[in-house]
Protein backbone atom coordinates (compact mmCIF):
# COMPACT_ATOMS: atom_id res chain seq x y z
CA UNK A 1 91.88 -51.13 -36.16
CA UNK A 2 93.49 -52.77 -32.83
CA UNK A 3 91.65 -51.74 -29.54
CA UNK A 4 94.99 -50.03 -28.79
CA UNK A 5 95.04 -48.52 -32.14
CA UNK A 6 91.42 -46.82 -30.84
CA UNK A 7 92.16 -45.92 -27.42
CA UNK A 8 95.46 -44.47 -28.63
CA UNK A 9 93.19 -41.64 -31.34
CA UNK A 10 90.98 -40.94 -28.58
CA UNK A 11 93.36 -40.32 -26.14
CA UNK A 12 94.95 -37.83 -28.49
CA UNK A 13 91.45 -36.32 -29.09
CA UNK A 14 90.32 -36.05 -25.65
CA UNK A 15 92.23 -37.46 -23.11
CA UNK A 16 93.01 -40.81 -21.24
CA UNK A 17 89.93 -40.74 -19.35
CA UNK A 18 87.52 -40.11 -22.49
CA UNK A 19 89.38 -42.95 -23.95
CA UNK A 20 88.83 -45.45 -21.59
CA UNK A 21 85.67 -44.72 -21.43
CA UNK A 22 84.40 -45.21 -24.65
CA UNK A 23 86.47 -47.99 -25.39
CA UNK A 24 84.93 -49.92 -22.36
CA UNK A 25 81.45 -48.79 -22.97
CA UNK A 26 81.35 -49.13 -26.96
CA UNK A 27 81.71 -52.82 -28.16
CA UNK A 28 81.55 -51.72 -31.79
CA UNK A 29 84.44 -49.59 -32.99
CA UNK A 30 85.01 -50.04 -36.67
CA UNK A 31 87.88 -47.10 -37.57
CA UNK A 32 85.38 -44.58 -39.27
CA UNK A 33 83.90 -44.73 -36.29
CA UNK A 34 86.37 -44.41 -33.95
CA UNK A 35 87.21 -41.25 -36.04
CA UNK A 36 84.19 -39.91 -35.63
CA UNK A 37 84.49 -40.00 -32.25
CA UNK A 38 88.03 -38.50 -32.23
CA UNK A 39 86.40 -35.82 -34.21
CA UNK A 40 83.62 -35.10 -31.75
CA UNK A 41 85.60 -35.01 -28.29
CA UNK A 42 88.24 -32.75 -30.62
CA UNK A 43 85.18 -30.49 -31.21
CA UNK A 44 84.08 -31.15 -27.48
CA UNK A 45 81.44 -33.20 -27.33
CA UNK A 46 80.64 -34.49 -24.11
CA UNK A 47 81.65 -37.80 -23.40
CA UNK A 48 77.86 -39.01 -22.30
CA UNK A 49 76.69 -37.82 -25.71
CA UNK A 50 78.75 -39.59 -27.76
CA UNK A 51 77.63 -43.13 -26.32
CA UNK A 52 74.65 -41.35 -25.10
CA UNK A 53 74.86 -42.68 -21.23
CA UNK A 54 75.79 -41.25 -18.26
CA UNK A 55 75.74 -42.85 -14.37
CA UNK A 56 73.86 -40.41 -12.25
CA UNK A 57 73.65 -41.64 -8.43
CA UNK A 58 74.13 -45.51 -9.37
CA UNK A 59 72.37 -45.50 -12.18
CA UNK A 60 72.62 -45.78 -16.18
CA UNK A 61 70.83 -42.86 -18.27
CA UNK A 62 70.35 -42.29 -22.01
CA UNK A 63 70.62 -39.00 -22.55
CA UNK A 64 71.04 -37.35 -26.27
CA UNK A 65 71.28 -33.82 -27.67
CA UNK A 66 67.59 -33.40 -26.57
CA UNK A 67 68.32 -33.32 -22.69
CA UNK A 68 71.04 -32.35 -20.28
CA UNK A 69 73.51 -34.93 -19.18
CA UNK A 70 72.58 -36.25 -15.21
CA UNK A 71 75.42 -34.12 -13.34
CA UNK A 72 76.88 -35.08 -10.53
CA UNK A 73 75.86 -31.43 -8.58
CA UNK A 74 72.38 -32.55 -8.92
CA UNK A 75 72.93 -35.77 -6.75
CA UNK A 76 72.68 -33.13 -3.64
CA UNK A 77 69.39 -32.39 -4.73
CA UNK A 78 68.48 -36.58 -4.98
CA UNK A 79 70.26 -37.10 -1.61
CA UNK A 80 68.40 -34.04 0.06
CA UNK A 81 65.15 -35.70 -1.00
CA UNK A 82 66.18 -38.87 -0.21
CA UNK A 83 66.81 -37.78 3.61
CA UNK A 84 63.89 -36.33 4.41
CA UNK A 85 61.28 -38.83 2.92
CA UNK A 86 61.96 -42.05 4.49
CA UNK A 87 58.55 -43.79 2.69
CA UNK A 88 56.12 -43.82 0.31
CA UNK A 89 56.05 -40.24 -0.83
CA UNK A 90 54.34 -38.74 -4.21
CA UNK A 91 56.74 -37.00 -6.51
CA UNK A 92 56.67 -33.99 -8.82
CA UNK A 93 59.38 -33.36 -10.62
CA UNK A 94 59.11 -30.38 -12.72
CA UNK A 95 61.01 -30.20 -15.75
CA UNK A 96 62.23 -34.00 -15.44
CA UNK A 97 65.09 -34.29 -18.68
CA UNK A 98 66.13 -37.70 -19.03
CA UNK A 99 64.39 -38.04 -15.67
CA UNK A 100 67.20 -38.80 -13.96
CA UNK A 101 66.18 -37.01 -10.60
CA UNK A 102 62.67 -38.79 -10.38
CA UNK A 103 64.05 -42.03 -11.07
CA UNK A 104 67.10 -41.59 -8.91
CA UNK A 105 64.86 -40.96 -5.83
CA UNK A 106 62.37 -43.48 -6.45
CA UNK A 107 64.68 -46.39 -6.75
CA UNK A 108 66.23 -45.30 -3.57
CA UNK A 109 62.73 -44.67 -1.47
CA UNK A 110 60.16 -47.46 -0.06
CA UNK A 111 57.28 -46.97 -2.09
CA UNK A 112 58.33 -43.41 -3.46
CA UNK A 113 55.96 -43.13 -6.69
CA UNK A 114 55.69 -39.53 -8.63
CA UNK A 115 55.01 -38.09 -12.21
CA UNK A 116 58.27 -36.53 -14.40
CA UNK A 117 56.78 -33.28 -16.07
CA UNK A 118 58.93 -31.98 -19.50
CA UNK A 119 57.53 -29.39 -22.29
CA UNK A 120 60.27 -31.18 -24.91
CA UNK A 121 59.20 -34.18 -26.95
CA UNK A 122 62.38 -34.91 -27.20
CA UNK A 123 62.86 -34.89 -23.35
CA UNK A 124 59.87 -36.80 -22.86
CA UNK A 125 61.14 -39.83 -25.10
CA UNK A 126 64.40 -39.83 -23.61
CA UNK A 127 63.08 -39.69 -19.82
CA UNK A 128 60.21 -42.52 -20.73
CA UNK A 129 63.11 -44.72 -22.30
CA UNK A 130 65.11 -44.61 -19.10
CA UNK A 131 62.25 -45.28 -17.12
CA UNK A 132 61.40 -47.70 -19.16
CA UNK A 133 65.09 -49.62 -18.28
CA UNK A 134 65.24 -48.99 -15.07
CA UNK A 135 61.62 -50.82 -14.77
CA UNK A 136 59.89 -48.15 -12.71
CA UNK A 137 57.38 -47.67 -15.07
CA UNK A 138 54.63 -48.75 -12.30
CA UNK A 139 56.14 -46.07 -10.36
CA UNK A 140 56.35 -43.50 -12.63
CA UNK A 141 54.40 -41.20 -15.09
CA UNK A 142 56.06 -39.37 -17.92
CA UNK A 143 53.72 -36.17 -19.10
CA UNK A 144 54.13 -33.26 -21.32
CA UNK A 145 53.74 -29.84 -19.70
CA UNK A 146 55.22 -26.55 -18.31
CA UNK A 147 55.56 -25.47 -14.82
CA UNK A 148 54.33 -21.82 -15.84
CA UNK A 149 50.84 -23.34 -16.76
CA UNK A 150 48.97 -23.32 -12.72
CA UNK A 151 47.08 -25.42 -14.22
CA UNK A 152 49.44 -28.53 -14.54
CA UNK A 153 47.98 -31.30 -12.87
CA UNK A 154 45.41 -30.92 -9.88
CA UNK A 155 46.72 -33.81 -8.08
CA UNK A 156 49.27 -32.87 -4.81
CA UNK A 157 52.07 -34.23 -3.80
CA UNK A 158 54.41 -34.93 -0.79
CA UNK A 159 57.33 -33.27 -2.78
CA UNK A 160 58.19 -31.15 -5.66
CA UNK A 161 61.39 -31.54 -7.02
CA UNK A 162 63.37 -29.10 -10.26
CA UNK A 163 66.44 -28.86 -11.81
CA UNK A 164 65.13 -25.91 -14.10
CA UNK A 165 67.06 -23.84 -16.39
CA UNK A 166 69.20 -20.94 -14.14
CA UNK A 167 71.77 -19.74 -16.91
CA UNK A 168 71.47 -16.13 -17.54
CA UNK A 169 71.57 -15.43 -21.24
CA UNK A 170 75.04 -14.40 -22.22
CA UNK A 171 76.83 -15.89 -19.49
CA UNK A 172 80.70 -16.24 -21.09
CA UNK A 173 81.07 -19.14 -17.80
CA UNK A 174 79.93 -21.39 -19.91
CA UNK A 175 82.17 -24.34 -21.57
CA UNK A 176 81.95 -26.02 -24.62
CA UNK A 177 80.04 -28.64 -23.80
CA UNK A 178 77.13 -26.87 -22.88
CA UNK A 179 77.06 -26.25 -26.97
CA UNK A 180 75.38 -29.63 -26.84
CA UNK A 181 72.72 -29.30 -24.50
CA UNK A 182 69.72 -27.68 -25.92
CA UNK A 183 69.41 -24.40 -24.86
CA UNK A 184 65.43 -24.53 -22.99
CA UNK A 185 67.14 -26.53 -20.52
CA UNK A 186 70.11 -24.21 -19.26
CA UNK A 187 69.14 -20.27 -20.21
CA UNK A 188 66.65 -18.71 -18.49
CA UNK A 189 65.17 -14.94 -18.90
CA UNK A 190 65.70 -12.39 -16.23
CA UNK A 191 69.27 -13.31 -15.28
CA UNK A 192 68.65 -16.95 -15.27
CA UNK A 193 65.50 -16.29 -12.59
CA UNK A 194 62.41 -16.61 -14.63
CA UNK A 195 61.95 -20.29 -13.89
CA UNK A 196 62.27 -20.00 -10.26
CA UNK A 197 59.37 -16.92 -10.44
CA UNK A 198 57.09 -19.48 -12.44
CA UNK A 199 57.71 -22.05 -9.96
CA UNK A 200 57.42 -19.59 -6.75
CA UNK A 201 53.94 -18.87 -8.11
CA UNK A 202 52.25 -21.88 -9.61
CA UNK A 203 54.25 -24.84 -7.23
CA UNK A 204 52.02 -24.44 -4.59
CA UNK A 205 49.22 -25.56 -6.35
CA UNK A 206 50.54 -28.95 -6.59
CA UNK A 207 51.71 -28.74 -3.49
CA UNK A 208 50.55 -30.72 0.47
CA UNK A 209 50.15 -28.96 3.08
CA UNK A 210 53.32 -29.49 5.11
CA UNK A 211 54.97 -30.41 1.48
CA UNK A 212 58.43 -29.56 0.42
CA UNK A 213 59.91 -27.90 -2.72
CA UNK A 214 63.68 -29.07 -3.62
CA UNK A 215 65.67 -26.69 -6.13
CA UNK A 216 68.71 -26.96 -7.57
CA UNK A 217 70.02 -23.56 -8.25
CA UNK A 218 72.96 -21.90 -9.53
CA UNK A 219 76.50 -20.91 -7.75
CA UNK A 220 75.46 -17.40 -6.03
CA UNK A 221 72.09 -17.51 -6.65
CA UNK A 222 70.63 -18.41 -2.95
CA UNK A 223 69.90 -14.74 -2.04
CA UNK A 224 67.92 -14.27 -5.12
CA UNK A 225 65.93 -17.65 -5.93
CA UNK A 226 65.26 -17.02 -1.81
CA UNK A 227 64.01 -13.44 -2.17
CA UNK A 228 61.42 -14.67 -5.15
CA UNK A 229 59.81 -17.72 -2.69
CA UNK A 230 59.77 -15.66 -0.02
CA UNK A 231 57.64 -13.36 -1.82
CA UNK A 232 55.37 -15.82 -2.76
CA UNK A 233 54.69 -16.99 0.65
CA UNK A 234 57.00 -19.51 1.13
CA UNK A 235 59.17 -20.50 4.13
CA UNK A 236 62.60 -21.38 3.69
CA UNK A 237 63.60 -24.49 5.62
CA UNK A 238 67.22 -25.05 4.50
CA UNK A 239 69.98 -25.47 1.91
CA UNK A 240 72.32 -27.58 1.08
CA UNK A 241 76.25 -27.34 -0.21
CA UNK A 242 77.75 -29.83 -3.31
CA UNK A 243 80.57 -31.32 -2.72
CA UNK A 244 82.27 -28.31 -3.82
CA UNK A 245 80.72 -26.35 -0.84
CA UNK A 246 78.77 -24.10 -3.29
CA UNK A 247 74.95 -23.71 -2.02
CA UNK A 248 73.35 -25.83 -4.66
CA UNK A 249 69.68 -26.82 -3.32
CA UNK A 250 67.37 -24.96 -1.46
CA UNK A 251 64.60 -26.42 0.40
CA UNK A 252 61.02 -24.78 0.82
CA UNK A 253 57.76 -25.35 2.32
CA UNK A 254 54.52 -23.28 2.33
């Protein structure tokens, strides 16, 4: 099979743009496997899961059917961190994936250094491989745990950073390639809150005094994931819009 002969399947399977991009990413593209691929973008599959990498702020990320693909609504969250903390600060990032966030920040950030927390094994290989390539490894920590347990780490840090699930259970917005994700990462209890009440109530454990908490949060959910710090003592400083103008980060301190 040609290279045309390739990109012309795919682009009947999914598209000129998922064509092009496999056929300039994947060097290897014998015709069963081409039509494997034409079979999994027919099916839809995700582009960054079939060759499993995804650009995320500048940056190349495995990512496999054990994490979330980087998206490019959470680069408001990177950016939002990356303004306020000119130097050197210590990271948490709860709930890290393919640790895209921590890693995306602490390339970008003088002596930025921080630990990427995940309850998946899965999760936790992925993230360690990508910091692994990205040679940050002296920078960051990979650990298994869950930001309900208050008793995480008793170390604090500058910032606290999450991208945690916010999907309410039975939520028809969802497309098909959400299918692929795993499901701990984007459904949440409680109308997709549950994560943010852990957070609101153990977070501040782990957090400096004068510290900041960046969320990511879901389209029409500032009023709520606001209500739930707020009740847990903290002090809203700010949000921040996507490039959509949806309210996609909120920014807290305690």
């Amino acid at each position: 099979m040609t290279i045309n002969q390739a990109f012309d399947l795919l682009k009947d399977a999914g598209g000129i743009r998922a064509a092009r991009i496999i056929t300039d990413n994947v060097k290897y593209l014998p015709w069963w496997r081409v039509k494997i691929f034409a079979y999994k973008l027919r099916h839809g599959m995700p582009i960054a899961k079939i060759i499993h990498q995804k650009w995320f702020y500048g940056l190349p990320f495995y990512t496999n059917s054990k994490t979330l693909d980087p998206r490019p609504d959470t680069e408001t969250l990177v950016a939002a961190v990356i303004t306020d903390n000119p130097q050197k600060p210590r990271i948490l990032d709860l709930g890290t994936g393919t640790g895209c966030i921590i890693a995306a920040i602490i390339k970008n950030i003088y002596g930025a250094s921080g630990i990427g927390v995940d309850y998946s094994y899965g999760a936790l290989r992925v993230a360690r491989r990508n910091i692994k390539t990205l040679n940050l490894t002296e920078r960051i920590k990979i650990i298994r745990g869950s930001f309900a347990n208050k008793k995480l780490t008793t170390e604090k840090f500058d910032v606290i950073v999450s991208n945690p699930p916010y999907i309410a259970y039975g939520d028809t917005r969802m497309n098909d390639g959400a299918m692929h994700d795993p499901k701990c990462a984007l459904y949440a209890k409680n109308n997709g809150l549950s994560a943010y009440e852990q957070i609101a109530i153990n977070a501040k454990n782990w957090l400096k005094p004068n510290g900041r908490i960046y969320l990511e949060i879901g389209a029409g959910q500032k009023t709520s994931v606001k209500k739930i710090f707020s009740s847990n003592g903290w002090k809203f400083v700010r949000d921040e819009k996507d490039l959509s103008g949806i309210v996609r980060v909120l920014i807290f301190t305690i």
